[in-house]
Protein backbone atom coordinates (compact mmCIF):
# COMPACT_ATOMS: atom_id res chain seq x y z
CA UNK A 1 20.40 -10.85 5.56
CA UNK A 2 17.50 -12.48 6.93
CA UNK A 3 14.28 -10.58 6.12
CA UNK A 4 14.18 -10.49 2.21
CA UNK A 5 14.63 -14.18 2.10
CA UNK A 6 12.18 -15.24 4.58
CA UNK A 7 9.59 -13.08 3.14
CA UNK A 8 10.10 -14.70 -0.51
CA UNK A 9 9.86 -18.04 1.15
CA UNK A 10 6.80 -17.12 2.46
CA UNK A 11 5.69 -15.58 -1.01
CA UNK A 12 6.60 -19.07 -2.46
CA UNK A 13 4.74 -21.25 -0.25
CA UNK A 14 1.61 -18.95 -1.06
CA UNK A 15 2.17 -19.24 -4.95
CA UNK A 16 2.58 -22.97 -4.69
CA UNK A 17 -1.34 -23.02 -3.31
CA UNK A 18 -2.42 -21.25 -5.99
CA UNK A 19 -4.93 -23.48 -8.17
CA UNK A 20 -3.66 -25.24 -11.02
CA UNK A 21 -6.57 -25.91 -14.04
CA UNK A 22 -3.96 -27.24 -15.55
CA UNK A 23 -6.17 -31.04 -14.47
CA UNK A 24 -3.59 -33.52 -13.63
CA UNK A 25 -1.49 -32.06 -17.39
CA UNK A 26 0.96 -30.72 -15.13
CA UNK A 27 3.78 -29.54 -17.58
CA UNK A 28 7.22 -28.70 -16.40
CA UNK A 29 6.28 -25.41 -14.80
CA UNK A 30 5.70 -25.28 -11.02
CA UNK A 31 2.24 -23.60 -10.31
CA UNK A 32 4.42 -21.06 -7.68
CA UNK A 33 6.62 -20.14 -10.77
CA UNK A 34 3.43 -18.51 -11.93
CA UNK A 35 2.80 -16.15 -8.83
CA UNK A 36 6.70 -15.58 -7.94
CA UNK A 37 7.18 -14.31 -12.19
CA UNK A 38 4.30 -11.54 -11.66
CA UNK A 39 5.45 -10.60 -8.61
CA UNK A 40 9.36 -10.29 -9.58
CA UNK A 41 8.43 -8.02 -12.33
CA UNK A 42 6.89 -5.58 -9.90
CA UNK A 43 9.56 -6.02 -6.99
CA UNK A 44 12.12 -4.88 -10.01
CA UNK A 45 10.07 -2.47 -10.99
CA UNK A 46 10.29 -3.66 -14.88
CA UNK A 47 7.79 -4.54 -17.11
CA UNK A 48 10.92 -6.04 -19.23
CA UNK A 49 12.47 -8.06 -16.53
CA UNK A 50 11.07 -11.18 -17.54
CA UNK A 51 12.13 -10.78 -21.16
CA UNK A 52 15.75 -9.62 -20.24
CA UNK A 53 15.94 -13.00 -18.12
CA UNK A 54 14.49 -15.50 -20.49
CA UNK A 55 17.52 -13.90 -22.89
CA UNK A 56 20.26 -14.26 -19.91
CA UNK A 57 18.60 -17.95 -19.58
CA UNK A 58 19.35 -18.55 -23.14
CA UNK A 59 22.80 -17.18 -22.99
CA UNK A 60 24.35 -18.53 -19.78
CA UNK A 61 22.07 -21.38 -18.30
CA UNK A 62 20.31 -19.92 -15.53
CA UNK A 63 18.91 -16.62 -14.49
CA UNK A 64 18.41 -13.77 -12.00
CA UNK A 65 15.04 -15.29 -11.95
CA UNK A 66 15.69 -18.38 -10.72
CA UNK A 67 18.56 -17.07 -8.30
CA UNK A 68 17.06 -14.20 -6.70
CA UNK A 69 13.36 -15.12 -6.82
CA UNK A 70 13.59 -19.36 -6.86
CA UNK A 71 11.26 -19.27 -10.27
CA UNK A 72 12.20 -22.43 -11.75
CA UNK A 73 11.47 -22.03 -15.28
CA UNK A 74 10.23 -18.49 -16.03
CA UNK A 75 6.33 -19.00 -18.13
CA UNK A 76 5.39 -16.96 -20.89
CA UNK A 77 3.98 -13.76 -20.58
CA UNK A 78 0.26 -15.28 -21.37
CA UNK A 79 0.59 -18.43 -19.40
CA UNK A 80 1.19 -16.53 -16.61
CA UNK A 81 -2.36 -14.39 -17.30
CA UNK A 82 -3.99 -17.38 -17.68
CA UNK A 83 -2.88 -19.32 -14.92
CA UNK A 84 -3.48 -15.97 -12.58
CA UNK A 85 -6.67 -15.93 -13.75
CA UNK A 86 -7.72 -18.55 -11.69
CA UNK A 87 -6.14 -17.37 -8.41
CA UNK A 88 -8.48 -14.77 -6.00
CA UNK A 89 -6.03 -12.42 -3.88
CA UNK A 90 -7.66 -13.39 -1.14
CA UNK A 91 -5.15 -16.62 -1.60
CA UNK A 92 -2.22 -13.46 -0.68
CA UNK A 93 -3.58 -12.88 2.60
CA UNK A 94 -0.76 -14.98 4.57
CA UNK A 95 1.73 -12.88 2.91
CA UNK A 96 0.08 -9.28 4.03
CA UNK A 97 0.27 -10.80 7.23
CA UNK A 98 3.16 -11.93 7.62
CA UNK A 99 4.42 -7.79 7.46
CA UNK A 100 1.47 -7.72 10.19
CA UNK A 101 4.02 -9.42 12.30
CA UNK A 102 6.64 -6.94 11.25
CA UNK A 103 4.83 -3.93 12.44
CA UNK A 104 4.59 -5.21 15.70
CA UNK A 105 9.08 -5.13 15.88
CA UNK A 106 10.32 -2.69 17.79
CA UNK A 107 11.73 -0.86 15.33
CA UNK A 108 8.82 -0.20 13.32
CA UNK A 109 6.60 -0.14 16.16
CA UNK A 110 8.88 2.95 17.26
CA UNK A 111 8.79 4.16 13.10
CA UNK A 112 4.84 4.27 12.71
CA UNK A 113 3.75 4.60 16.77
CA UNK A 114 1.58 7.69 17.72
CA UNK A 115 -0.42 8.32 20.98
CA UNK A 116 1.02 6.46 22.97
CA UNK A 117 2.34 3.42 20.64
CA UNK A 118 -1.08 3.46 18.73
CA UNK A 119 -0.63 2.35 14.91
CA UNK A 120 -2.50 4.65 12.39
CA UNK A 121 -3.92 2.53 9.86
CA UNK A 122 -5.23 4.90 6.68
CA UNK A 123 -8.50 3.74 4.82
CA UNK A 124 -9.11 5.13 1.34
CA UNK A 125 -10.27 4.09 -2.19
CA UNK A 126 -8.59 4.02 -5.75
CA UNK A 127 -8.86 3.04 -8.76
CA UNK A 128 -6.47 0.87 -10.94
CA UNK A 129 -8.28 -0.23 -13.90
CA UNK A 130 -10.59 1.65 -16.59
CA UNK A 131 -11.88 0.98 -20.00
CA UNK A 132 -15.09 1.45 -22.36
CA UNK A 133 -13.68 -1.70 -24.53
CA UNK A 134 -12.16 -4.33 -21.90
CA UNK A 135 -14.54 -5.73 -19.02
CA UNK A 136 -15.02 -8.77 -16.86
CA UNK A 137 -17.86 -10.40 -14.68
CA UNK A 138 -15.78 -8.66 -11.56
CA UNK A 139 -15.60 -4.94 -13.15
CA UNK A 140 -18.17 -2.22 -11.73
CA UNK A 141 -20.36 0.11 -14.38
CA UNK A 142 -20.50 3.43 -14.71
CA UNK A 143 -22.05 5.12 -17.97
CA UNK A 144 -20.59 8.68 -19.57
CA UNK A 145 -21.86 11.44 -20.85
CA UNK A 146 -21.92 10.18 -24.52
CA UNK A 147 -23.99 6.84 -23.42
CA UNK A 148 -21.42 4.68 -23.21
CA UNK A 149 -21.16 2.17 -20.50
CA UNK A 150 -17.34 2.20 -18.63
CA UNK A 151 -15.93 -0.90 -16.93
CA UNK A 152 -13.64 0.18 -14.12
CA UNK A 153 -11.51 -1.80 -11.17
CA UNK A 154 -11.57 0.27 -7.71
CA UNK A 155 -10.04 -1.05 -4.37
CA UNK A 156 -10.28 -0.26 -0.49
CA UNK A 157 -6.53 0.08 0.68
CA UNK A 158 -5.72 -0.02 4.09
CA UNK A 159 -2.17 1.80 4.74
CA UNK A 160 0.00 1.65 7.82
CA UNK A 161 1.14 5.80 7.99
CA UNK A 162 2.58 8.46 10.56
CA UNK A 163 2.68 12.24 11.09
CA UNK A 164 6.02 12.87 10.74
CA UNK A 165 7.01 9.67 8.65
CA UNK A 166 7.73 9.52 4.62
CA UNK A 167 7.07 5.73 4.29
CA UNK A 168 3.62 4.06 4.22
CA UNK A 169 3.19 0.15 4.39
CA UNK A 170 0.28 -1.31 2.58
CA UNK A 171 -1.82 -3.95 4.58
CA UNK A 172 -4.27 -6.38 2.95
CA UNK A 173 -6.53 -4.39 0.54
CA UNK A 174 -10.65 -4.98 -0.10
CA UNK A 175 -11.56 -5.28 -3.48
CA UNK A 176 -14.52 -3.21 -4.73
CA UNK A 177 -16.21 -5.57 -6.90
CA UNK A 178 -20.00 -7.20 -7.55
CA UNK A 179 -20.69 -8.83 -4.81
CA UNK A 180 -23.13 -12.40 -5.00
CA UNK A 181 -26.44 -11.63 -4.40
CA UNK A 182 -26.27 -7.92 -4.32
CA UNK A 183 -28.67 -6.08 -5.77
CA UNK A 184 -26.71 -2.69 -5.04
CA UNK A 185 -22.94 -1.80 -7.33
CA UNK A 186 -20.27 -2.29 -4.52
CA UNK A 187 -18.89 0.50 -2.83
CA UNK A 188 -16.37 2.04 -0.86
CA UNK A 189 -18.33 1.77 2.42
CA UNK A 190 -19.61 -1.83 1.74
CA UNK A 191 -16.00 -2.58 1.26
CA UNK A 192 -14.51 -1.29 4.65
CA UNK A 193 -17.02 -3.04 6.34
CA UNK A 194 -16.00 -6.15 5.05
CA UNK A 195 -11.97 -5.34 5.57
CA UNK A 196 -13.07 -4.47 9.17
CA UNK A 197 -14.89 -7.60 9.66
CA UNK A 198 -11.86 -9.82 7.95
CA UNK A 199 -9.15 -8.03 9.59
CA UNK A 200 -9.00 -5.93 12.54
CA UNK A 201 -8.99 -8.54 14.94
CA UNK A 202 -5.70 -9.86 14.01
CA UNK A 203 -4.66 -6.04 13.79
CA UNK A 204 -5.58 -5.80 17.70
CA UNK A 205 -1.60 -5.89 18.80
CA UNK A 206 -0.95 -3.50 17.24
CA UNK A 207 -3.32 -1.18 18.83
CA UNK A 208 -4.88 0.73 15.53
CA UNK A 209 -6.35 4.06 14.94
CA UNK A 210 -8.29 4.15 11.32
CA UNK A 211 -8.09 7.26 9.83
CA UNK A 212 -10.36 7.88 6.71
CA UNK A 213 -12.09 11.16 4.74
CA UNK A 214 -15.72 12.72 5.27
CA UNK A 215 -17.06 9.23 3.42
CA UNK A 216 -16.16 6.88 6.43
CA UNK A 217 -17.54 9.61 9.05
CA UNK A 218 -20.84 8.26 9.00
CA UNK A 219 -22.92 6.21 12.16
CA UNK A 220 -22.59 2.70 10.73
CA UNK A 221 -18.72 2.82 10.29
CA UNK A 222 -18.10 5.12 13.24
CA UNK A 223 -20.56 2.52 15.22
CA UNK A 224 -18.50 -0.40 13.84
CA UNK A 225 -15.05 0.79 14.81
CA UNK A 226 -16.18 2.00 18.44
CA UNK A 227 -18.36 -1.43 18.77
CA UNK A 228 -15.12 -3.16 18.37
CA UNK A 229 -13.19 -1.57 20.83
CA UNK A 230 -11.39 0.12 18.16
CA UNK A 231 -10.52 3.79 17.72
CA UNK A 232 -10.97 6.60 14.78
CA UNK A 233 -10.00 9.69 13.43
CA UNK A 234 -12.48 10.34 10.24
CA UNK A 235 -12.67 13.60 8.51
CA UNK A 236 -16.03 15.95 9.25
CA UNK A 237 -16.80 18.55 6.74
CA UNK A 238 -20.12 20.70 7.64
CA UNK A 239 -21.64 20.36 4.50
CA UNK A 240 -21.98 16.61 4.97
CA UNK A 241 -22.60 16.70 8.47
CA UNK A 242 -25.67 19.56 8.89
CA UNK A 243 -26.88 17.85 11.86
CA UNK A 244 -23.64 17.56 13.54
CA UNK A 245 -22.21 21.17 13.00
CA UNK A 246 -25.68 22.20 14.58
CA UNK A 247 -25.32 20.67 17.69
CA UNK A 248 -21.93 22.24 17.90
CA UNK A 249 -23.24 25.91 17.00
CA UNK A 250 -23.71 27.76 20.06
CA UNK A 251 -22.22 25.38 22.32
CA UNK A 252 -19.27 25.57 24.61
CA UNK A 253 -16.12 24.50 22.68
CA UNK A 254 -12.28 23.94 24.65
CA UNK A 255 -10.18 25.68 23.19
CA UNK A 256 -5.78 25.32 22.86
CA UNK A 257 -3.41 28.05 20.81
CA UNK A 258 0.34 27.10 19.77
CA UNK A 259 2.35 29.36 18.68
CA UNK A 260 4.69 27.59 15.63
CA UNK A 261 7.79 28.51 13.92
CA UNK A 262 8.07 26.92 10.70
CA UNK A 263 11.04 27.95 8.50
CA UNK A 264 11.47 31.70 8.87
CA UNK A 265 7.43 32.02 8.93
CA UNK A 266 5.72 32.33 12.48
CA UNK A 267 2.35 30.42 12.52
CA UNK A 268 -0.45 30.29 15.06
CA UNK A 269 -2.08 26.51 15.57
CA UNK A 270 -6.05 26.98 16.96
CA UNK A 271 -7.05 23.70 18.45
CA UNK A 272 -11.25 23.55 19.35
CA UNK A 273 -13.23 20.64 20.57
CA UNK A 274 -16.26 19.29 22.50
CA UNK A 275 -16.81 15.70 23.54
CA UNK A 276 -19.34 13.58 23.15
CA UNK A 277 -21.82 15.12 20.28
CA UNK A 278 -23.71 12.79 18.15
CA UNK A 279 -22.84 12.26 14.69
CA UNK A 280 -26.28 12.41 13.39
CA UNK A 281 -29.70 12.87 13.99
CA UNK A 282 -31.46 10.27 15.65
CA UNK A 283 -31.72 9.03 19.10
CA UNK A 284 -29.58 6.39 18.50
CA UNK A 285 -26.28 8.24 16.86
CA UNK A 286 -23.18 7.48 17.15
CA UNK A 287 -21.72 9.39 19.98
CA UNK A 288 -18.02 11.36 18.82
CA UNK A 289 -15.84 13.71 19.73
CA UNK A 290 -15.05 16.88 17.40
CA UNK A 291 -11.80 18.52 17.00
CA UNK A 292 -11.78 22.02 14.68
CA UNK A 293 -8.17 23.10 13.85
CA UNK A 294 -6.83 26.37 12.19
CA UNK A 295 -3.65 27.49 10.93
CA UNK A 296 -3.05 31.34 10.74
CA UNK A 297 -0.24 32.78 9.59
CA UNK A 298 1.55 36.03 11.52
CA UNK A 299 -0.66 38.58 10.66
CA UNK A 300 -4.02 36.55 11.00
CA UNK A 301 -4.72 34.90 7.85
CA UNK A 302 -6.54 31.77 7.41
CA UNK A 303 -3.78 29.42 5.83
CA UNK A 304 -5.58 25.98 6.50
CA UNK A 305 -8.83 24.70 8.41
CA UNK A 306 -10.28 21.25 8.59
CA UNK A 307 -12.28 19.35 10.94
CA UNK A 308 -12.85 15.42 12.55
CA UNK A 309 -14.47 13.31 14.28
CA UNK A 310 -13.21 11.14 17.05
CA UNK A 311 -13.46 8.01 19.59
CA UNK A 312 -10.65 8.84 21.38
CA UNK A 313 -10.61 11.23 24.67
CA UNK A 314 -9.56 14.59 23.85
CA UNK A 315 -7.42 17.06 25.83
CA UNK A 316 -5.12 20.38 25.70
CA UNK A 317 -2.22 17.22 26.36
CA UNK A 318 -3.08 15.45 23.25
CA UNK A 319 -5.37 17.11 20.73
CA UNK A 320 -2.35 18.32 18.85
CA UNK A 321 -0.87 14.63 17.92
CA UNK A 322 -4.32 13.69 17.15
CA UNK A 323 -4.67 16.43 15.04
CA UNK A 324 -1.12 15.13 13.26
CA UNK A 325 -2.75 12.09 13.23
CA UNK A 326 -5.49 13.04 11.16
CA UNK A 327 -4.01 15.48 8.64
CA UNK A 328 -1.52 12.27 8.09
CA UNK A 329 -4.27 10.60 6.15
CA UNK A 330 -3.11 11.80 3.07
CA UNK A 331 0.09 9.98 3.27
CA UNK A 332 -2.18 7.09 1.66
CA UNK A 333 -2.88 9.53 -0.97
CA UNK A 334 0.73 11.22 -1.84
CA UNK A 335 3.03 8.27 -0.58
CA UNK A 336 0.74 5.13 -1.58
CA UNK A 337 -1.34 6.09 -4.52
CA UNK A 338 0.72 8.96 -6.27
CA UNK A 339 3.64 6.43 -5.92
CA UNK A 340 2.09 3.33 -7.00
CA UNK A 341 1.02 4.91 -10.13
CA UNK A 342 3.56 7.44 -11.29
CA UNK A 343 6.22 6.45 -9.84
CA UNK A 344 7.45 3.13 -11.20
CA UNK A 345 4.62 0.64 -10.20
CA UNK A 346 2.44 1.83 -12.52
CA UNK A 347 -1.22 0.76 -10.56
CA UNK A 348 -2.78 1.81 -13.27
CA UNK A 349 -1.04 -0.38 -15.86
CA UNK A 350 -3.17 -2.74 -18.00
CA UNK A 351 -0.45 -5.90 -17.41
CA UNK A 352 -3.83 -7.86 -18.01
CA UNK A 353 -7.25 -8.24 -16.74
CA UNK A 354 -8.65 -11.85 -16.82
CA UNK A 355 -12.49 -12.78 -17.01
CA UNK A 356 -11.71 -13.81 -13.16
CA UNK A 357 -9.23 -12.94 -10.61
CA UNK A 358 -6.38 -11.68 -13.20
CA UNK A 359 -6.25 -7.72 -12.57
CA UNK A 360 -7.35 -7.81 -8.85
CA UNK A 361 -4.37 -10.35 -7.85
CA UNK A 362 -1.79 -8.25 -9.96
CA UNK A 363 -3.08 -5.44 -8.20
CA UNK A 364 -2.65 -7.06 -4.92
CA UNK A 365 1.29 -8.05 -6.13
CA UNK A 366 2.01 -4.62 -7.10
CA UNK A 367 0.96 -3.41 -3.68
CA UNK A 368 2.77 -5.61 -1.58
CA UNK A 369 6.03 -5.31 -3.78
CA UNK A 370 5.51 -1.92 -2.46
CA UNK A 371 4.86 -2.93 0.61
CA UNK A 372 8.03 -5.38 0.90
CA UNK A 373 10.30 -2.52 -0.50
CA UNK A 374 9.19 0.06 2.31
CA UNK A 375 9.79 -2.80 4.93
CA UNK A 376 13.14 -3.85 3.66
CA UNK A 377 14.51 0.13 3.80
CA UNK A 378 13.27 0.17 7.40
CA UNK A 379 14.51 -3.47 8.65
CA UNK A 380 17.18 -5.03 6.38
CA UNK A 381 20.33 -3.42 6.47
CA UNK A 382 21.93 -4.24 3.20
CA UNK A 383 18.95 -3.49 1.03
CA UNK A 384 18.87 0.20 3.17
CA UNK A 385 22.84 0.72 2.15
CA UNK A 386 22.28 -0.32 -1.18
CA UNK A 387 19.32 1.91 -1.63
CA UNK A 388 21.57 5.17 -0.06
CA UNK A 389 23.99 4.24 -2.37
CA UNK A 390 22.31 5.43 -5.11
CA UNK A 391 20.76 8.47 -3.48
CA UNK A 392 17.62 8.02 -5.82
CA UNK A 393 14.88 5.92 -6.19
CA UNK A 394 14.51 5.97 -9.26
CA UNK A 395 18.35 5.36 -9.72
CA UNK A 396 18.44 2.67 -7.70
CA UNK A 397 16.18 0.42 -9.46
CA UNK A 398 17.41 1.19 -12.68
CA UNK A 399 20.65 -0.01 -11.01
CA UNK A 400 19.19 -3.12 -9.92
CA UNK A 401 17.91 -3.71 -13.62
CA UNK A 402 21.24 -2.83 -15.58
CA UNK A 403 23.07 -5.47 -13.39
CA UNK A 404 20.52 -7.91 -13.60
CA UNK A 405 20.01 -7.94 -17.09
CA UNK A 406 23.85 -8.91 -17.97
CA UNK A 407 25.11 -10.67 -15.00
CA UNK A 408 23.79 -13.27 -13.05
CA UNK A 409 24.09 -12.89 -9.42
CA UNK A 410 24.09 -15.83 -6.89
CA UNK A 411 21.82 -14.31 -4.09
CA UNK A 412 20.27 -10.57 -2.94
CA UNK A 413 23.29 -10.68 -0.27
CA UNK A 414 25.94 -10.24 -3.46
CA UNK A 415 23.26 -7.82 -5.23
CA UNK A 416 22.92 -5.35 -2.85
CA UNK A 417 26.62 -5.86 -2.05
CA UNK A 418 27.32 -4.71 -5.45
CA UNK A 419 24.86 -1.75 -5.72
CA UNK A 420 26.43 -0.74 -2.25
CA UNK A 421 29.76 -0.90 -3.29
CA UNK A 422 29.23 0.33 -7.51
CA UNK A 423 31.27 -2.46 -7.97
CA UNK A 424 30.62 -6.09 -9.51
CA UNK A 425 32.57 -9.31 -8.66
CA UNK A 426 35.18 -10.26 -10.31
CA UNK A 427 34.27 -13.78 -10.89
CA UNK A 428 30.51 -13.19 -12.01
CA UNK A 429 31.97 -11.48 -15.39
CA UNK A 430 32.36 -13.48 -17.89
CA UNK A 431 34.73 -12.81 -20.98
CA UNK A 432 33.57 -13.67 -23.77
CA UNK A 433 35.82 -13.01 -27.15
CA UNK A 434 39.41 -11.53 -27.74
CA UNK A 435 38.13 -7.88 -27.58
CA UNK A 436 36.61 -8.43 -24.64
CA UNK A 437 38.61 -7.01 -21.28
CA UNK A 438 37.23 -8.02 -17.74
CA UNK A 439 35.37 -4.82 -15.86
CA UNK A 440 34.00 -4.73 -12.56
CA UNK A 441 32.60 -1.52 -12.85
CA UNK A 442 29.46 -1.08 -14.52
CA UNK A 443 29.32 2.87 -14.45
């Protein structure tokens, strides 16, 4: 078992740069206790973890903690908010990546790679934070309907996804917050141009395509991507895009038919495109390439029609996987955000917002949590057994927190061992009274 480990070494090194206001008071807590304790209780997926190890602490000397994560001495739930508070995401970067250097393995090089061993990267906005009674310097404004003023928290993720793939992998996300000096609220736009100007350089191995909706299909961000070398795949509705769709009207358009069996159903797949149109008025648009797709069903019907804009070359040889390419976009939608916050993450979780960096850094742990768990299912071979093992998700982790919360358990490798095999070592249960009879299964 090598990749777990190295990536909470990594994780540990980060946390122990985290700044400490603590002045030269020091205590007896490590200031990477702080980081590694938020972050364990969304890697378990357990708002309760904490609690059910300061109470294992208590009762046998040490903890899954300090075991499986390295925490030291586990803070309070407050100390860790207020020691948080202090630390930017930004200070995460090294750990986002160090998966970077992941993608570019073979394996998930062969997982995620599209046209040609191209990496689609997904761009798209959320929000994780609302309220009309809690607020900090960071929040944006909006005002309702009945005049009162709303604080909210919104991020730009950036999400590693594939036609044809279930798993997404969460990169480094750009916060959508007041900026210094800005006279404008922050937005979603602002904010991908400052991911693209932080990141995509390192991204460059891995060869990305940036996929994003109708908002990113615009001449600055199209002008950005292309000016970089880069490549896109943005969304184009018509009623966004008048000046676009009228260059198109009346032109010549290529044109490629498939004829697709899906299920019992027989479906017809209408490919159109022209090269080279400009995205806008103005003699100095963005030149792009338009693709216009159409799925009819046997006896003609219109089951599904969208459009996009591209940088890429387009041809009857390839228009299809770009196509696949761009309908994947909402993988960051159903498989990233849907996930993250109904599916045991809980994104949109108050765990505690700060007058600083609080609720953007937990945000940024709960995503690459999520990020380390798709990783580990696709790279390290005991987590993936243990996670078959239990056939659900959902059962899995509930797994991982019944053991945990009763036995203490020397490493992950004995863990997942256990979850594999639905059986616990003999010599990690303790007896305790006359009543009590030795079990190594715990369902």
């Amino acid at each position: 078992m090598q990749v777990l480990p190295s990536l909470l070494s990594g994780l540990k090194a980060v946390c122990a740069t985290f700044p400490d206001p603590r002045a030269g008071r020091g205590g007896n807590i490590e200031i990477a206790d702080f980081g590694l304790s938020a972050f364990a209780m969304f890697f378990m997926q357990s708002a309760s973890f904490l609690a059910f190890q300061r109470a294992l602490e208590k009762g046998q000397g040490r903890s899954n903690a300090q075991t499986l994560f390295g925490i030291g001495k586990i803070p309070s739930d407050n100390y860790i908010r207020d020691m948080l508070d202090e630390a930017g995401p930004v200070l995460l970067q090294p750990c986002f990546e160090r998966l970077e250097t992941l993608l570019a393995e073979p394996a998930l090089r062969q997982a995620f790679g599209r046209l040609g061993g191209r990496t689609p990267i997904a761009w798209d906005g959320t929000e994780y934070f609302c309220s009309q009674k809690i607020g900090c310097p960071n929040c944006l404004t909006r005002k309702r309907s009945n005049g009162r003023t709303e604080n909210y928290h919104s991020l730009l993720s950036a999400t590693v996804v594939a036609p044809g793939h279930s798993k997404v992998v969460p990169l480094m996300p750009e916060f959508v917050t007041t900026q210094d000096g800005a006279e404008k609220q922050d937005c979603e736009r602002a904010a991908v141009k400052r991911w693209f100007d932080s990141h995509h350089a390192r991204l460059a191995p891995l060869r990305p395509i940036f996929l994003g909706d109708d908002l990113f299909a615009c001449h600055p961000v199209a002008k950005m991507v292309a000016g970089a070398g880069a490549d896109f795949i943005f969304t184009a509705k018509e009623t966004s895009h008048k000046a676009l769709y009228g260059f198109i009207e009346g032109a010549e358009l290529s044109r490629h038919e498939e004829k697709v069996r899906r299920r019992a159903a027989k479906e017809t797949f209408r490919y159109r495109w022209i090269e080279a149109v400009p995205i806008r008025d103005g003699e100095d648009a963005q030149l792009v390439n338009w693709i216009g797709f159409e799925i009819r069903d046997a006896k003609g019907k219109l089951k599904y029609s969208m459009a996009w804009v591209t940088s890429l070359p387009v041809s009857k040889d390839n228009v299809a996987e770009i196509v696949a390419c761009g309908r994947a976009r909402w993988k960051i939608e159903n498989e990233s955000f849907n996930v993250m916050k109904n599916h045991g993450y809980e994104l949109e979780h108050n765990f505690g917002h700060g007058q600083k960096f609080l609720a953007m850094t937990l945000a940024a742990l709960n995503l690459l949590a999520f990020a380390w768990h798709t990783i580990l299912e696709l790279l390290e071979p005991p987590w993936k057994a243990a996670r078959e093992a239990a056939a659900k998700r959902t059962s899995f982790f509930t797994h991982i927190l019944t053991l945990t919360t009763y036995v203490v358990f020397p490493s992950w490798q004995v863990l997942l061992e256990a979850l594999t095999n639905f059986a616990i070592p003999p010599d990690l249960v303790k007896i305790r009274g006359a009543r009590e009879t030795a079990s190594n299964r715990y369902f």
